[in-house]
Protein backbone atom coordinates (compact mmCIF):
# COMPACT_ATOMS: atom_id res chain seq x y z
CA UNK A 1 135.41 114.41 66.27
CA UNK A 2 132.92 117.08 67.42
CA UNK A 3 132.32 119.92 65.03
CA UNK A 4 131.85 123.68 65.96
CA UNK A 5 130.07 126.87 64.78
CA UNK A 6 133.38 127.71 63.65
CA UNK A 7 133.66 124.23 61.39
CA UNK A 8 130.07 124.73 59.79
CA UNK A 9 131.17 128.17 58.79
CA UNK A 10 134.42 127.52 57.14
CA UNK A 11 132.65 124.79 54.98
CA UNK A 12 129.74 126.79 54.24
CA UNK A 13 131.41 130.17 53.41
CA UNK A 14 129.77 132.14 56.05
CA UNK A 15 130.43 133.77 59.56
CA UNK A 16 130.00 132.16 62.51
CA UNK A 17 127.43 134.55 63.46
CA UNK A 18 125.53 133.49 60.04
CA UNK A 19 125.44 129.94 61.22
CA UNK A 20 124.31 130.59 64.38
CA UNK A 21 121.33 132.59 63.12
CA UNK A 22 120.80 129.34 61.17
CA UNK A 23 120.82 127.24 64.03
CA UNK A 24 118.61 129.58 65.99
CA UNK A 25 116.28 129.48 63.44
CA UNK A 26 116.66 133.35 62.59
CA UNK A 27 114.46 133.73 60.13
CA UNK A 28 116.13 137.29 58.42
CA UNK A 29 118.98 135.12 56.53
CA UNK A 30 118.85 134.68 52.58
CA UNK A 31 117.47 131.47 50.96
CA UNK A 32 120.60 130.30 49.38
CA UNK A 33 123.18 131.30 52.19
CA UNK A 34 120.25 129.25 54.77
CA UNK A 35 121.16 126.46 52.16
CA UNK A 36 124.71 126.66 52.42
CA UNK A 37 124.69 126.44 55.94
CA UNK A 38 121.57 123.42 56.35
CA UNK A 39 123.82 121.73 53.61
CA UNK A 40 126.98 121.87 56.10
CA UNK A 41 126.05 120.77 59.03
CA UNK A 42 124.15 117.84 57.02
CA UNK A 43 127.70 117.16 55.75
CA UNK A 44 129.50 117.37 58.75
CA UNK A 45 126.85 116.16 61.38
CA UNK A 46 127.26 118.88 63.59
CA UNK A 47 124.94 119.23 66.76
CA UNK A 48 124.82 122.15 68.72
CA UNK A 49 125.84 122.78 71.96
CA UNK A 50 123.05 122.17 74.24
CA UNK A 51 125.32 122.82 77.79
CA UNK A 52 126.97 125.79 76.17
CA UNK A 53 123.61 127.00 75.19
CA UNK A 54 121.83 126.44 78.01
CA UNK A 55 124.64 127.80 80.43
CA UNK A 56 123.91 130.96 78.17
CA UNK A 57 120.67 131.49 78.74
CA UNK A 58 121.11 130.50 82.71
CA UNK A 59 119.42 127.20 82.05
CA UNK A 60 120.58 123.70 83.26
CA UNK A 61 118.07 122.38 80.54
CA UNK A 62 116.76 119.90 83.08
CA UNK A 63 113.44 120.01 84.27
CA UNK A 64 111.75 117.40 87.05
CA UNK A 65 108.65 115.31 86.67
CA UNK A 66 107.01 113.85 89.81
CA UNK A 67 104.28 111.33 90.21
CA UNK A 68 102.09 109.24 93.09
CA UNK A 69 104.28 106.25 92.14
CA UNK A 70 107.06 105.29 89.75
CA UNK A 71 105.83 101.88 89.06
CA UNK A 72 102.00 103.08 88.88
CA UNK A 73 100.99 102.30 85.07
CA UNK A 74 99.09 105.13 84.33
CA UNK A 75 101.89 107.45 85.60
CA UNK A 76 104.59 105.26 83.86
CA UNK A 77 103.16 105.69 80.33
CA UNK A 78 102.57 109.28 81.28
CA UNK A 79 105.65 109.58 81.74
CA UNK A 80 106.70 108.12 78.79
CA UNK A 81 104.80 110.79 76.51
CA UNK A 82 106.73 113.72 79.09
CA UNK A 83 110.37 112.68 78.54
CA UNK A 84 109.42 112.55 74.64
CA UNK A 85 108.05 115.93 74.22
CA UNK A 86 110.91 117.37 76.86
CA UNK A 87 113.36 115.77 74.16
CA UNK A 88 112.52 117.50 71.11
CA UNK A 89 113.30 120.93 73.29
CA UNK A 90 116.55 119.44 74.37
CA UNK A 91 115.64 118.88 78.03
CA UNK A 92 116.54 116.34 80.25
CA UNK A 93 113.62 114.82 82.68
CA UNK A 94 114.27 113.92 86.11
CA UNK A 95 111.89 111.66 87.44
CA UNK A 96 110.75 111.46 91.58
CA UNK A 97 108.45 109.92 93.44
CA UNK A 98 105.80 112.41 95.30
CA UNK A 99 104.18 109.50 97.31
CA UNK A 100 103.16 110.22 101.16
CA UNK A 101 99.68 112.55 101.15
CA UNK A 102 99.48 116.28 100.33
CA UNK A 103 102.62 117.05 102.65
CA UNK A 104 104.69 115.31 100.31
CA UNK A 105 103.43 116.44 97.45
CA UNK A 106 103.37 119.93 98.90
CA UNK A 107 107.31 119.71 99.36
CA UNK A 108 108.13 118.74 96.02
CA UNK A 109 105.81 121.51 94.59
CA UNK A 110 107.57 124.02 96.58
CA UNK A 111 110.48 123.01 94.27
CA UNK A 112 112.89 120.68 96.15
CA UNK A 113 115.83 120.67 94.28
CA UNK A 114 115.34 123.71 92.03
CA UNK A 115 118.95 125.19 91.52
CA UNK A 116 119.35 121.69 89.50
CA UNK A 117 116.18 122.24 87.32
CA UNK A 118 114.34 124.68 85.53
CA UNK A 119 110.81 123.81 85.77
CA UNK A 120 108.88 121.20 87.20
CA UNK A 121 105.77 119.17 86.68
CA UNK A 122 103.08 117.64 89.27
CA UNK A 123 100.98 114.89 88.96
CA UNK A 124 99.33 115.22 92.38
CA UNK A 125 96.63 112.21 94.15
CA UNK A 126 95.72 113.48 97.37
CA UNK A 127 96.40 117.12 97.11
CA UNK A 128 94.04 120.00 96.76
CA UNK A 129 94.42 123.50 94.84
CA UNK A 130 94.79 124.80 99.04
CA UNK A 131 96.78 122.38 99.78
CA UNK A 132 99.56 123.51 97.12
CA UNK A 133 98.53 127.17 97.53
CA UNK A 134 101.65 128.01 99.28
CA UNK A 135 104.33 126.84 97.50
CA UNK A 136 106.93 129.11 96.03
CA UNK A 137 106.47 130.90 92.66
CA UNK A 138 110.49 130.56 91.74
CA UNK A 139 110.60 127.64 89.93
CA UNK A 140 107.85 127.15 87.42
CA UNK A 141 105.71 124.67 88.00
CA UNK A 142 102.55 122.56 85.69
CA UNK A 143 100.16 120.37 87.34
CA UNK A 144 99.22 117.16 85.56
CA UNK A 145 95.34 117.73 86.82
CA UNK A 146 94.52 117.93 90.53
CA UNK A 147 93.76 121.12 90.66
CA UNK A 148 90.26 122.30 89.70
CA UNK A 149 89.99 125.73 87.65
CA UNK A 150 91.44 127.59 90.44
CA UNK A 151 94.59 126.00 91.41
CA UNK A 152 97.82 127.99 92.30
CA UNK A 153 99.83 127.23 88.48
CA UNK A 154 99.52 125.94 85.16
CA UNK A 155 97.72 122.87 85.16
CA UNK A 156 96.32 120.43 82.36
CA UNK A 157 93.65 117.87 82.86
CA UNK A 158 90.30 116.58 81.52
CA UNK A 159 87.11 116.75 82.77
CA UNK A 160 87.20 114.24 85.45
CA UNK A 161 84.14 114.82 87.10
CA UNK A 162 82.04 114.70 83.20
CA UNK A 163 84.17 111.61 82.47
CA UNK A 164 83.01 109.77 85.68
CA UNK A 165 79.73 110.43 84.99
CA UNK A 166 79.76 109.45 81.52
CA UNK A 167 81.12 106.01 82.55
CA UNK A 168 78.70 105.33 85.19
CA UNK A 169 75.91 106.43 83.27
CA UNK A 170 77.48 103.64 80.85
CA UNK A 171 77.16 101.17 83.54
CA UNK A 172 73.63 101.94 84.67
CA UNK A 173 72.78 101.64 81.13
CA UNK A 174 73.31 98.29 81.30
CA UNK A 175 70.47 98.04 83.80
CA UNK A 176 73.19 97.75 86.73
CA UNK A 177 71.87 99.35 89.94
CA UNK A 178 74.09 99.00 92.81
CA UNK A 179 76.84 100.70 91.11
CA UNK A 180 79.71 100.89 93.52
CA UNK A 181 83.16 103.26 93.43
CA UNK A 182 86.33 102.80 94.06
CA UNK A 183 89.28 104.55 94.48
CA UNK A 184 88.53 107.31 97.25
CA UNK A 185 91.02 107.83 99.64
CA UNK A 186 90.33 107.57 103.61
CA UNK A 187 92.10 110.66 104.49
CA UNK A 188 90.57 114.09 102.42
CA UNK A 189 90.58 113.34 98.73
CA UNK A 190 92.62 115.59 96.40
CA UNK A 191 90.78 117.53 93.39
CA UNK A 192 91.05 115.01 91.00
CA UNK A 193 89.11 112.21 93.40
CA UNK A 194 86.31 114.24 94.63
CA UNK A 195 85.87 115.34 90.90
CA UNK A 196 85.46 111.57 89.71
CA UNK A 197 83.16 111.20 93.03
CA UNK A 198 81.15 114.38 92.12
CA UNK A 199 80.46 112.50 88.78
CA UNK A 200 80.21 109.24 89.79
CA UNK A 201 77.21 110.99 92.09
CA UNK A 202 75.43 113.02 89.78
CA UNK A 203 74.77 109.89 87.49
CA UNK A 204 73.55 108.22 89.69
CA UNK A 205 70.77 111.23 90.59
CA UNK A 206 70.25 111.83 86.94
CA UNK A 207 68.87 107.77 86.87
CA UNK A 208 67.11 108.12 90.17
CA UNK A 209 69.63 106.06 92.10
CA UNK A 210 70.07 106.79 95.51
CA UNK A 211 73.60 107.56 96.42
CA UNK A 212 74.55 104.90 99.13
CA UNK A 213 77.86 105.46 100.62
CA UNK A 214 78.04 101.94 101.18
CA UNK A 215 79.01 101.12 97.94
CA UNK A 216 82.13 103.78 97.73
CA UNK A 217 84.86 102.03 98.63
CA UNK A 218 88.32 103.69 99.72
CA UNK A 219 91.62 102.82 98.26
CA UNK A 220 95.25 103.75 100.38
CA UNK A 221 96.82 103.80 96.93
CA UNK A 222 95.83 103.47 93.35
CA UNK A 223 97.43 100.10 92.79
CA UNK A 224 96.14 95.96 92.05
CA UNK A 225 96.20 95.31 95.42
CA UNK A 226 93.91 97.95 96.65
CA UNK A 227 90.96 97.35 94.29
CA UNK A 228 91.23 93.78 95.25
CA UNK A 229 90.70 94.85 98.94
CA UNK A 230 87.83 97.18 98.09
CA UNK A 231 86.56 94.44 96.38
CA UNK A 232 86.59 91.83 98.75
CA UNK A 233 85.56 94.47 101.20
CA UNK A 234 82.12 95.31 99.15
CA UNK A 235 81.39 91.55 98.80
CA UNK A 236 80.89 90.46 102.66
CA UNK A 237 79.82 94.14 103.60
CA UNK A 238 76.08 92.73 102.79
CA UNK A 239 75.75 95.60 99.76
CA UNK A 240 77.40 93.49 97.08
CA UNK A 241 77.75 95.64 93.55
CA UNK A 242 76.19 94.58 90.23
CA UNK A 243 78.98 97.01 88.98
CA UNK A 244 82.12 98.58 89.74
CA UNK A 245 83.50 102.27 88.81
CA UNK A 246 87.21 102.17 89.55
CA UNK A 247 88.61 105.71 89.55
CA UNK A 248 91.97 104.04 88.11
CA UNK A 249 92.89 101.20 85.74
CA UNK A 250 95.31 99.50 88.54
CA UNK A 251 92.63 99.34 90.95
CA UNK A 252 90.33 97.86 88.33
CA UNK A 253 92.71 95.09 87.05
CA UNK A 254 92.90 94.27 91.01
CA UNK A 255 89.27 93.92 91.11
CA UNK A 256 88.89 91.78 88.13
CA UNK A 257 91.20 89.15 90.01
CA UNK A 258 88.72 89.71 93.09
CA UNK A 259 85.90 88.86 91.41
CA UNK A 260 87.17 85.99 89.60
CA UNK A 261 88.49 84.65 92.99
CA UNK A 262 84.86 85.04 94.70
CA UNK A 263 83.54 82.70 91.24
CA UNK A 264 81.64 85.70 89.44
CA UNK A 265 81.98 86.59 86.12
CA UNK A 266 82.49 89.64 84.72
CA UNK A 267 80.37 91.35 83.36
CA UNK A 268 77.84 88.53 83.87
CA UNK A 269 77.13 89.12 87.31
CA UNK A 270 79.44 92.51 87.98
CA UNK A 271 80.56 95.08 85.43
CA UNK A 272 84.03 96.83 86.16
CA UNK A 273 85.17 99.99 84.10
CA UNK A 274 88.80 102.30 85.19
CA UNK A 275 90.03 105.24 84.61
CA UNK A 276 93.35 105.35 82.35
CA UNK A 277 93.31 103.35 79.65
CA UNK A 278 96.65 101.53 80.59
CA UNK A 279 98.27 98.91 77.92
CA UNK A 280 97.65 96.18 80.36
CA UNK A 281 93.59 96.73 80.51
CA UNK A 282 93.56 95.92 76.63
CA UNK A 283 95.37 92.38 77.37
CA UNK A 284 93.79 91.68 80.87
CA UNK A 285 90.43 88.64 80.65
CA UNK A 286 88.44 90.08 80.28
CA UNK A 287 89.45 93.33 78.53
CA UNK A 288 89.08 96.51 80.74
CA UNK A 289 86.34 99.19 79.78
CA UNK A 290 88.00 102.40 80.83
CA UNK A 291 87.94 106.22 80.56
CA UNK A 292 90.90 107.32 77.90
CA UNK A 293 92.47 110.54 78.17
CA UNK A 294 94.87 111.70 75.49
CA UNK A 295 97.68 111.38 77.24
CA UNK A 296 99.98 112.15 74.26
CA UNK A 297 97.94 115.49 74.58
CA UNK A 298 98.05 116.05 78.23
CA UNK A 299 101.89 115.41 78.46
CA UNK A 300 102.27 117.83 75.25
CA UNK A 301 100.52 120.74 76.55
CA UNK A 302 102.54 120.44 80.53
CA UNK A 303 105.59 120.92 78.61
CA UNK A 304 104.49 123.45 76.75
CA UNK A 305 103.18 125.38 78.99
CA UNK A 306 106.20 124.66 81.04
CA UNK A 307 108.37 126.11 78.57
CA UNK A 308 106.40 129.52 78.63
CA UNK A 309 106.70 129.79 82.35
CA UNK A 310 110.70 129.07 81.90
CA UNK A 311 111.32 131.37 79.10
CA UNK A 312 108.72 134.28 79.09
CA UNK A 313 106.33 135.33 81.47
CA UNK A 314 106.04 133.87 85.07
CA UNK A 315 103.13 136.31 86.55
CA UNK A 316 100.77 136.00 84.63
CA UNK A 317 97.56 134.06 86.04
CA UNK A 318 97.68 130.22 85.80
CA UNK A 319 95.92 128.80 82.92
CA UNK A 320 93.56 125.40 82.83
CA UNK A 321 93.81 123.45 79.56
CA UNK A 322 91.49 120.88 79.37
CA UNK A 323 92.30 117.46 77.30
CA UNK A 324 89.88 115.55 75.43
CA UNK A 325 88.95 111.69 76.61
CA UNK A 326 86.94 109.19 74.98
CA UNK A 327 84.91 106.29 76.67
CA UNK A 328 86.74 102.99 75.91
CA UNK A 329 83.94 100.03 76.02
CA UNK A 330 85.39 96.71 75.83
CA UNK A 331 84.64 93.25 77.33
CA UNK A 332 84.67 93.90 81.21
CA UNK A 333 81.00 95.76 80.39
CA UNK A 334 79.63 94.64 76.74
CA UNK A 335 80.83 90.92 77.05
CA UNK A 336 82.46 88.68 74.32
């Protein structure tokens, strides 16, 4: 049997109105009649309404998350971290796919399916802030990086480009000097890419390395397959890499199997680090060296800032929050 408002208040004494306030976390209701109330529902088990409440308010209590790929790690365990802060507002995620170039991405930005959702959230690839300029301002909408400073909503991120650099300038450290990078894309990158790039570049001018666009390597999509291709590219192009930068855990997993197929050992004769810090790069052989983001963080602060959008003010300018990371070195660079 499901209680009601009207239940709770009959066992605690009080109004319905009281118990509501309670539930609403009111905070002008007495100490001892709060008690009453807390002690009731306790008793009873009674959870409220969301539908009713949401109906209320003109919500559906739904809001969408969409991603590059379902089955891409790094968006799966995103993911993951999303639906978990979404459920301790009461939401409901639906989860798409927003694979297919900017266009694609563009369409679902613009809010494709909005009367069923309040709010959305965007983890764009190959987009840029122009690129989702355009879209609609009805349905609110967060960006899961992307974007640069500028972009056209709410987005959180880290520092991709300062994170790139950081791990290359790990890598050169090493005394590796044909550093190569993969993971850009053939077509115009999105933000997120050239950022890594940009990084990727200026470590290799601080150490007086010239950039050689020989050794960045292009990736369709961020997944095993593709790093093995880039690769397996690199090694018969004539430039072959003493390292690898791979601007995403999947493609850097891929590359370890490349490299083990073409007999050289890692990081004996070529270093590999990712991006994304995926559970499968701390059980892969050798274990992956990888960027980190706090990705409990990152998937926090999109809902949160989600939630503002959806229940205060939509006008204001879009904010940039900025997540901290942390360089991950493990056997792929240092060795056994």
């Amino acid at each position: 049997m499901r209680h009601r408002l009207k239940d709770v208040a009959e066992r605690a004494g009080v109004s319905v109105k009281t118990v509501s306030n309670v539930v609403n976390g009111y905070q002008h209701v007495r100490p001892d009649t709060r008690a009453r109330v807390e002690q009731a529902i306790a008793e009873l088990r009674y959870r409220p309404n969301l539908s009713a409440r949401n109906l209320r308010k003109g919500r559906t209590g739904v809001i969408a998350l969409a991603g590059p790929e379902l089955d891409a790690p790094s968006f799966a365990e995103l993911a993951r971290h999303v639906v978990t802060a979404a459920a301790e507002r009461g939401w409901t995620v639906l989860i798409g796919q927003a694979a297919g170039g900017p266009g694609r991405e563009r369409s679902v930005a613009a809010g494709i399916g909005d009367h069923l959702v309040d709010g959305l959230i965007v983890s764009p690839l190959a987009s840029t802030a122009d690129d989702l300029a355009g879209r609609d301002a009805g349905t609110p909408v967060v960006f899961l990086g992307g974007c640069g400073d500028h972009g056209p909503a709410d987005h959180v991120t880290i520092d991709d480009a300062a994170a790139a650099r950081e791990a290359t300038a790990h890598l050169i450290a090493l005394g590796r000097r044909r550093v190569a990078a993969i993971g850009a894309r053939p077509t115009a990158e999105g933000t997120g890419v050239r950022l890594r790039l940009a990084g990727y570049a200026a470590a290799l001018a601080e150490a007086g390395i010239a950039y050689d666009e020989r050794l960045v390597a292009s990736a369709p999509a961020w997944r095993r397959a593709d790093g093995a291709a880039a690769v397996r590219h690199l090694l018969t192009s004539g430039v072959r890499p003493d390292a690898v930068l791979c601007f995403d855990d999947a493609l850097a997993l891929g590359a370890l199997r490349a490299l083990h197929e073409a007999g050289l050992r890692v990081p004996g004769d070529v270093a590999v680090a990712g991006f994304g810090d995926i559970e499968d790069g701390r059980f892969s052989i050798p274990t992956l060296t990888t960027v980190a983001p706090d990705k409990e963080r990152l998937a926090r602060l999109a809902v949160d800032l989600l939630a503002d959008r959806i229940d205060g003010d939509r006008s204001s300018p879009p904010r940039a929050l900025t997540v901290p990371y942390r360089l991950e070195t493990r056997e792929s660079t240092l060795g056994r």
